[in-house]
PDB file of N, CA and C in Angstrom:
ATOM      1  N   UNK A   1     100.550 131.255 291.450  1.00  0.00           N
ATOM      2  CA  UNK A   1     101.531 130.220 291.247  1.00  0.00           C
ATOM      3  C   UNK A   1     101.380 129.216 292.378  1.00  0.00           C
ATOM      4  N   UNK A   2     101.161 127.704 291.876  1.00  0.00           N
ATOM      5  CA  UNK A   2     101.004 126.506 292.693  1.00  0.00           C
ATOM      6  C   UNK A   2     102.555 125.875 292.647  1.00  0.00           C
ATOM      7  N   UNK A   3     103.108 125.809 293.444  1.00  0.00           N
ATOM      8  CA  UNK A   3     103.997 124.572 293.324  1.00  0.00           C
ATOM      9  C   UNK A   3     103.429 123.750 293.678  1.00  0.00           C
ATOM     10  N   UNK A   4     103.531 122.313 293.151  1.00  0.00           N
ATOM     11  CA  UNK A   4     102.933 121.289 293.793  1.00  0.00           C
ATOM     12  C   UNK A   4     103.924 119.858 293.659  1.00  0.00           C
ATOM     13  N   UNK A   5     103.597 118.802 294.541  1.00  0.00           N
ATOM     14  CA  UNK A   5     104.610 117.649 293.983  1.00  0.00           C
ATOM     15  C   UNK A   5     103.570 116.743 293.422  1.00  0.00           C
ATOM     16  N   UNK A   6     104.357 115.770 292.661  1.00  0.00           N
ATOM     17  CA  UNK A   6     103.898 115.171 291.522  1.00  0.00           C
ATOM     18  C   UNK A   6     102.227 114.408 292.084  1.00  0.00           C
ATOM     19  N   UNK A   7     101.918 113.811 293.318  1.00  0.00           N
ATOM     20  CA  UNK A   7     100.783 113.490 293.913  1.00  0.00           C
ATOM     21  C   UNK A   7      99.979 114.682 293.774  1.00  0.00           C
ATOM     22  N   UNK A   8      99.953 116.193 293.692  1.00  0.00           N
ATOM     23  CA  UNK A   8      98.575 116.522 293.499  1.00  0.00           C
ATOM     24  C   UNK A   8      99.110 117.268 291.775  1.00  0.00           C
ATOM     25  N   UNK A   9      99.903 117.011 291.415  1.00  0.00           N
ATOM     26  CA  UNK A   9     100.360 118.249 290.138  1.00  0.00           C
ATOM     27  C   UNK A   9      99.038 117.604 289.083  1.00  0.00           C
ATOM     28  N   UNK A  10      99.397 116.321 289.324  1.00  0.00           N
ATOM     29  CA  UNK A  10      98.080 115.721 287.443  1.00  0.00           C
ATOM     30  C   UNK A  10      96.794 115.986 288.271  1.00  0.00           C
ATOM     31  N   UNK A  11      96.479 115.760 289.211  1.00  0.00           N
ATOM     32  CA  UNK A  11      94.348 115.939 289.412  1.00  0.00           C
ATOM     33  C   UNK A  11      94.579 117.273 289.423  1.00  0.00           C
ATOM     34  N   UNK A  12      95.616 118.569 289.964  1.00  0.00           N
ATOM     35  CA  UNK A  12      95.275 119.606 289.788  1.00  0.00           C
ATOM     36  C   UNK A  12      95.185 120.066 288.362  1.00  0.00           C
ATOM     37  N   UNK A  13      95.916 119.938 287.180  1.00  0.00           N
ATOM     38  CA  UNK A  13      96.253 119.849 285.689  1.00  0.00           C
ATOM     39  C   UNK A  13      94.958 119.080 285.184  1.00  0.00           C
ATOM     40  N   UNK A  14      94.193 118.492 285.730  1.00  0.00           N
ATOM     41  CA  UNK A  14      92.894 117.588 285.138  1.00  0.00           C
ATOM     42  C   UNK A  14      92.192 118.505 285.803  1.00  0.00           C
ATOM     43  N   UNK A  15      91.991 119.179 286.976  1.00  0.00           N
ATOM     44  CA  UNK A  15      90.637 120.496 287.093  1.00  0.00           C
ATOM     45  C   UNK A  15      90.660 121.479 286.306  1.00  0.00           C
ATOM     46  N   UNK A  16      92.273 121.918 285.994  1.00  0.00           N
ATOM     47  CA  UNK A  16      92.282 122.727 284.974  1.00  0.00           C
ATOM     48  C   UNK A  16      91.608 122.816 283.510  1.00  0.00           C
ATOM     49  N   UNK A  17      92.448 121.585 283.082  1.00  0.00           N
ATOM     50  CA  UNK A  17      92.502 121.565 281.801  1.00  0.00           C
ATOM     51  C   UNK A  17      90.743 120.548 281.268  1.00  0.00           C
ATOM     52  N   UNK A  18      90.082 119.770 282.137  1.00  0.00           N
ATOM     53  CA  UNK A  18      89.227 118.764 281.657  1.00  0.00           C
ATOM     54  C   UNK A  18      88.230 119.788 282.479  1.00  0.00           C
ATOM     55  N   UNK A  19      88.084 120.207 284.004  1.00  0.00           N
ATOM     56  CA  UNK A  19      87.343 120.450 284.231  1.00  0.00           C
ATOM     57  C   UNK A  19      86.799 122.229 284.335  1.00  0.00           C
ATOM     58  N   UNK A  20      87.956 122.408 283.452  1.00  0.00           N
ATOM     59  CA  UNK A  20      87.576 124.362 282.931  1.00  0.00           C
ATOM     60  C   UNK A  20      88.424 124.752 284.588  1.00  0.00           C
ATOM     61  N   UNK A  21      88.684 124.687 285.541  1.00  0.00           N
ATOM     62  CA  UNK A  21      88.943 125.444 286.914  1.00  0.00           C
ATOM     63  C   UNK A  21      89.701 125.629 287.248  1.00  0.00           C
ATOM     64  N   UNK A  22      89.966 126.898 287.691  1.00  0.00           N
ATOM     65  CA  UNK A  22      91.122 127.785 288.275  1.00  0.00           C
ATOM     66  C   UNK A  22      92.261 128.097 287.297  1.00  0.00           C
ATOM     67  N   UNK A  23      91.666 128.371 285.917  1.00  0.00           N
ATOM     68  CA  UNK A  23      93.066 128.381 284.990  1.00  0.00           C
ATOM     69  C   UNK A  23      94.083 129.344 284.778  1.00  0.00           C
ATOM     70  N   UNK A  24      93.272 130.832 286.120  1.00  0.00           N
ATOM     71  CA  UNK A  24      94.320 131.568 286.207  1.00  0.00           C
ATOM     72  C   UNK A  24      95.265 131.363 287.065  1.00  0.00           C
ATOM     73  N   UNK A  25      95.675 130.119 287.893  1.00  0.00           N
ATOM     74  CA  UNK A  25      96.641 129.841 288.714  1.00  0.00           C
ATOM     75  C   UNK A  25      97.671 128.689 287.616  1.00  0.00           C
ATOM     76  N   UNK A  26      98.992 129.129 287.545  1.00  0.00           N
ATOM     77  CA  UNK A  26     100.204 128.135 286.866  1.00  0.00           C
ATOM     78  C   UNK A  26     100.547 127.561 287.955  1.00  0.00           C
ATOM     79  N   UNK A  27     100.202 125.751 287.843  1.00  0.00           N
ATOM     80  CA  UNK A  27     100.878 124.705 288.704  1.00  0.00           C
ATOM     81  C   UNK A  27     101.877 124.714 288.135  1.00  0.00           C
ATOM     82  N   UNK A  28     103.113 124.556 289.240  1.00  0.00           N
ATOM     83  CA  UNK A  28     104.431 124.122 288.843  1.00  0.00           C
ATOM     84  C   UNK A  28     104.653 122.610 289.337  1.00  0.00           C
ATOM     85  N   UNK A  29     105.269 121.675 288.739  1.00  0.00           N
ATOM     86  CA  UNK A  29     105.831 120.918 289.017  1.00  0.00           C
ATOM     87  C   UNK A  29     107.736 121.216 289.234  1.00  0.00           C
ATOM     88  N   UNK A  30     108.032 121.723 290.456  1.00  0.00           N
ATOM     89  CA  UNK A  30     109.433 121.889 290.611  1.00  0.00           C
ATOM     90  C   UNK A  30     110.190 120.891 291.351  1.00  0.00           C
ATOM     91  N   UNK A  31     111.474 120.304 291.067  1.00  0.00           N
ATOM     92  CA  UNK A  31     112.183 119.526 291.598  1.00  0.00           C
ATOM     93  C   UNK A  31     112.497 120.329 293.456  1.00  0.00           C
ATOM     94  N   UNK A  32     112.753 120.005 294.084  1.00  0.00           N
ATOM     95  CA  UNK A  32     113.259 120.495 295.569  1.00  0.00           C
ATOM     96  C   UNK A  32     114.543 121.187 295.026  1.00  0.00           C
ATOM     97  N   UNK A  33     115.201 120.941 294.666  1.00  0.00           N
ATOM     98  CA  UNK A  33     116.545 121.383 294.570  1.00  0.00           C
ATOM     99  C   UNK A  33     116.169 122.900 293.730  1.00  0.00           C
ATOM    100  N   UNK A  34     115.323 123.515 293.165  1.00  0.00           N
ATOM    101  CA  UNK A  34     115.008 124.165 292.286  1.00  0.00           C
ATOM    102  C   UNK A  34     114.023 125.348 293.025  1.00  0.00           C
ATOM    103  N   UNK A  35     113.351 124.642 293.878  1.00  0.00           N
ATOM    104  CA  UNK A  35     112.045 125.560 294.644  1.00  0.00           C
ATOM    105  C   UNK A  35     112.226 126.831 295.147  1.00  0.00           C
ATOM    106  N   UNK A  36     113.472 127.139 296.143  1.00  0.00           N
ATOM    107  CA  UNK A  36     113.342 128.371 296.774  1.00  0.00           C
ATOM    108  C   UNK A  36     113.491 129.152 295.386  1.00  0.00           C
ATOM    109  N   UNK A  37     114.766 129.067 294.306  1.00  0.00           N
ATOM    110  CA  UNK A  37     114.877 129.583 293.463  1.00  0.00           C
ATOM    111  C   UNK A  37     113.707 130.269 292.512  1.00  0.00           C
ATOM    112  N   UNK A  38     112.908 128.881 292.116  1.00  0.00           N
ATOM    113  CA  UNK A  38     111.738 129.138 291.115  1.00  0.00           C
ATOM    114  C   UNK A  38     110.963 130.178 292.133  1.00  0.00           C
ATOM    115  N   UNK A  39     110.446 129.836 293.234  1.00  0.00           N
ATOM    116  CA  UNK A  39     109.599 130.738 294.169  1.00  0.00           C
ATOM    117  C   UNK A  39     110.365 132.438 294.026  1.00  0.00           C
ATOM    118  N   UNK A  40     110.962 132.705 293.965  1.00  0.00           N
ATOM    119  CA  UNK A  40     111.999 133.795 294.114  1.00  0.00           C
ATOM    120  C   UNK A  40     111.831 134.200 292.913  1.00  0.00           C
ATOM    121  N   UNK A  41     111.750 133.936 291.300  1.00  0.00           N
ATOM    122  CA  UNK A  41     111.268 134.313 290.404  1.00  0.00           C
ATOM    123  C   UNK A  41     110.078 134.820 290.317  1.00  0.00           C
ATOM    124  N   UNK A  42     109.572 133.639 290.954  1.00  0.00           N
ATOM    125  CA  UNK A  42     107.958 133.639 290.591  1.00  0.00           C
ATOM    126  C   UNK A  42     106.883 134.964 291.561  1.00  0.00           C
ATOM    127  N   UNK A  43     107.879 135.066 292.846  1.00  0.00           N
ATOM    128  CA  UNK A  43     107.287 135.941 293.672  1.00  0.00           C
ATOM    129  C   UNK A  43     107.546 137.462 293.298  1.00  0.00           C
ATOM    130  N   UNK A  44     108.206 137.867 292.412  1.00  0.00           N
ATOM    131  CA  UNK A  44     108.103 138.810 291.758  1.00  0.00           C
ATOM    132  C   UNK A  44     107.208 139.299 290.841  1.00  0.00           C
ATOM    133  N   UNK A  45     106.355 138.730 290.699  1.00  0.00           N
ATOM    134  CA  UNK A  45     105.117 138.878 289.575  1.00  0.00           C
ATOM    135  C   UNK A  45     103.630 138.374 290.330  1.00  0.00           C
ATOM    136  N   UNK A  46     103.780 137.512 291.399  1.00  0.00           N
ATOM    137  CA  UNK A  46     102.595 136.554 291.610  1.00  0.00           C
ATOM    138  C   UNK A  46     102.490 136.410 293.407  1.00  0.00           C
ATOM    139  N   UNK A  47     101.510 135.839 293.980  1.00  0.00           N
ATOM    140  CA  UNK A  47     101.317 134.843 294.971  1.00  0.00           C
ATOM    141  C   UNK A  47     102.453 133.492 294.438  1.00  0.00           C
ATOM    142  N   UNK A  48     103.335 132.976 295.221  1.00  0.00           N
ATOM    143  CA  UNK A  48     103.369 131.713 295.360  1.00  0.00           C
ATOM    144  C   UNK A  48     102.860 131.040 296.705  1.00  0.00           C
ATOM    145  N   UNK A  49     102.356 129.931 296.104  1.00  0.00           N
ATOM    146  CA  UNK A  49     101.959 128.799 297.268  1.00  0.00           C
ATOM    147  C   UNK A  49     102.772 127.526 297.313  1.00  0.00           C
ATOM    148  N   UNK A  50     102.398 126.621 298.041  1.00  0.00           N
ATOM    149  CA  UNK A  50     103.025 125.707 298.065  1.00  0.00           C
ATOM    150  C   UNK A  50     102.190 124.777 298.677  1.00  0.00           C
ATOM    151  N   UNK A  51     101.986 123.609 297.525  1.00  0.00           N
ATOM    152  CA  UNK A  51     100.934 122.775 297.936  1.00  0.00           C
ATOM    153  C   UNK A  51     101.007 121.242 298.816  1.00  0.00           C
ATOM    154  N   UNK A  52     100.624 121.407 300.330  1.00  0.00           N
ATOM    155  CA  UNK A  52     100.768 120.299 301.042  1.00  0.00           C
ATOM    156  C   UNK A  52     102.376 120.695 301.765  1.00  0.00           C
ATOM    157  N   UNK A  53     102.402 122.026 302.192  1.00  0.00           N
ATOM    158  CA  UNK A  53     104.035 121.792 302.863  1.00  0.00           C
ATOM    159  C   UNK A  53     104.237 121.221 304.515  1.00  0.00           C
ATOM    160  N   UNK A  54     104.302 119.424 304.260  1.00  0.00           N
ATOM    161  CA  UNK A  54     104.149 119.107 305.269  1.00  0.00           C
ATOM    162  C   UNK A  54     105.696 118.463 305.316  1.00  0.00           C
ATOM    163  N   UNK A  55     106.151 118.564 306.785  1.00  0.00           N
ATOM    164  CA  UNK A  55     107.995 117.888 307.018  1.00  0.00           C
ATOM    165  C   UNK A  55     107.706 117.083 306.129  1.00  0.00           C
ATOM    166  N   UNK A  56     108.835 116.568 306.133  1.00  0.00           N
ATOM    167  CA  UNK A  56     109.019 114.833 305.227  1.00  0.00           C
ATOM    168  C   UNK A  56     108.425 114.532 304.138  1.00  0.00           C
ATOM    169  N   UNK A  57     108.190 115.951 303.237  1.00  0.00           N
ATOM    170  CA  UNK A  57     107.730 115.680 302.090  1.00  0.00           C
ATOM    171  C   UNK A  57     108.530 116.185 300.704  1.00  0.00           C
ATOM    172  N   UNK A  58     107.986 116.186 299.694  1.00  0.00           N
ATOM    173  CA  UNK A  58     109.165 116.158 298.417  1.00  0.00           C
ATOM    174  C   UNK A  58     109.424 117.966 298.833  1.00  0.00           C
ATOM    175  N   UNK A  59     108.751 118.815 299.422  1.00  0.00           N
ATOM    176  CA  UNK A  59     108.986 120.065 299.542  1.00  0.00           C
ATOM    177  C   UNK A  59     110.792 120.589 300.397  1.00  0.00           C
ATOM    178  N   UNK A  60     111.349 121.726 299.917  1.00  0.00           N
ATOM    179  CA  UNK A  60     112.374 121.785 300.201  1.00  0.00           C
ATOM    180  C   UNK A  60     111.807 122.819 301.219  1.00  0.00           C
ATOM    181  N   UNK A  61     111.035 122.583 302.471  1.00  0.00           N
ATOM    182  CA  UNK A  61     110.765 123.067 303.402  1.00  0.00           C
ATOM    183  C   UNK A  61     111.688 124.349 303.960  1.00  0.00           C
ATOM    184  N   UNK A  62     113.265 123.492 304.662  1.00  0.00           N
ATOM    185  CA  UNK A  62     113.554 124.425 305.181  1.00  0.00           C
ATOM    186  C   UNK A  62     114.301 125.665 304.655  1.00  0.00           C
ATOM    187  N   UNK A  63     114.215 125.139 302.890  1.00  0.00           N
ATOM    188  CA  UNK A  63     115.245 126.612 301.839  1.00  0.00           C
ATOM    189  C   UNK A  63     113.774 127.325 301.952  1.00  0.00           C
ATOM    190  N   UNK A  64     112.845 127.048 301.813  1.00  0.00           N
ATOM    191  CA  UNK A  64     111.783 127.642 301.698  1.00  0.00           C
ATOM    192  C   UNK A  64     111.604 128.593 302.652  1.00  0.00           C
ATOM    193  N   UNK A  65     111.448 128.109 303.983  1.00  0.00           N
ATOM    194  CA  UNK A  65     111.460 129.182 304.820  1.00  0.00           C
ATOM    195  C   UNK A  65     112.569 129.840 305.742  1.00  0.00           C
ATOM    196  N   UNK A  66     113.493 129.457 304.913  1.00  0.00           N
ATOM    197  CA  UNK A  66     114.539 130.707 304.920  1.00  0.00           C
ATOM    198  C   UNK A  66     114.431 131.805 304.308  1.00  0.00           C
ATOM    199  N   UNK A  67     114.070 131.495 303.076  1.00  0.00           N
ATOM    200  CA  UNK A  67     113.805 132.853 301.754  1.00  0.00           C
ATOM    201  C   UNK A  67     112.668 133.635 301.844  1.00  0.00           C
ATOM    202  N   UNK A  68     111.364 132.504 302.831  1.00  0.00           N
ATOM    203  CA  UNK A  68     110.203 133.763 302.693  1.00  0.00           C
ATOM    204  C   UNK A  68     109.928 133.104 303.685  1.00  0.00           C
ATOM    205  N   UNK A  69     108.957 134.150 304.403  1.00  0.00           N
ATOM    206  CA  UNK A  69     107.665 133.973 305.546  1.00  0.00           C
ATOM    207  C   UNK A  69     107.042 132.666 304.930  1.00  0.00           C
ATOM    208  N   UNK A  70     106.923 131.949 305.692  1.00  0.00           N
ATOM    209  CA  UNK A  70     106.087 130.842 304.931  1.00  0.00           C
ATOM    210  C   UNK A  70     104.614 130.766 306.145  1.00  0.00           C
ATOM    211  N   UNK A  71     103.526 130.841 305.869  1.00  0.00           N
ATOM    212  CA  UNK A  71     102.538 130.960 306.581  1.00  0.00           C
ATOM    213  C   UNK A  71     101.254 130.299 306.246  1.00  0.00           C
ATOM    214  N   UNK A  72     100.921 128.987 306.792  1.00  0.00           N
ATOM    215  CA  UNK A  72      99.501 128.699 306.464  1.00  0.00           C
ATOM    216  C   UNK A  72      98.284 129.806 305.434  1.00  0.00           C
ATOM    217  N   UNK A  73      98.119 128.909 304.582  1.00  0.00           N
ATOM    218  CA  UNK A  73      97.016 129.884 303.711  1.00  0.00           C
ATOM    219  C   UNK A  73      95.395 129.349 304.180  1.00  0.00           C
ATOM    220  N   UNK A  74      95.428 127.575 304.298  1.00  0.00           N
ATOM    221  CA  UNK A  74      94.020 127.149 304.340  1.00  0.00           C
ATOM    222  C   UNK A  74      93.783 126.634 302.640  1.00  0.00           C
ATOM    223  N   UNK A  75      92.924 126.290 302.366  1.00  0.00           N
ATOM    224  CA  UNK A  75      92.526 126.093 300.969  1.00  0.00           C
ATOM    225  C   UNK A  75      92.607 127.207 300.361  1.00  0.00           C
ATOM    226  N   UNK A  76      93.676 126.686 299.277  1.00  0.00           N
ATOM    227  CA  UNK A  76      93.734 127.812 297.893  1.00  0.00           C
ATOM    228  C   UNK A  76      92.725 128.030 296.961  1.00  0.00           C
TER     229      UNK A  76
END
């Protein structure tokens, strides 16, 4: 599971879907207000990531790492 915000969600959805790659990973497009939640679903079944969690971005950073370890991965 990718969360991603809307800047990488379509080229990642175009490697998928046009260029055959990585189609066992589900990008999410989640609102902030929604993220720790969806992650909390989703981490029951899966890896979640979170793509580009840099301050000052559409990511709800700090619900995020309240709810989980949040830890550099490197390229997914």
């Amino acid at each position: 599971m990718l969360i991603a915000d809307y800047t990488v969600w379509e080229p990642l959805l175009y490697l998928q879907q046009v260029e055959g790659l990585r189609r066992d990973v589900q990008v999410a497009l989640v609102p902030p207000g929604r993220q720790v939640q969806y992650a909390r679903d989703a981490a029951a079944s899966r890896p979640v990531y979170a793509a580009l969690l840099e301050p000052g971005t559409y990511y709800d950073r700090r619900g995020l790492e309240t709810a989980f370890r949040v830890v550099p991965a490197g390229t997914v």
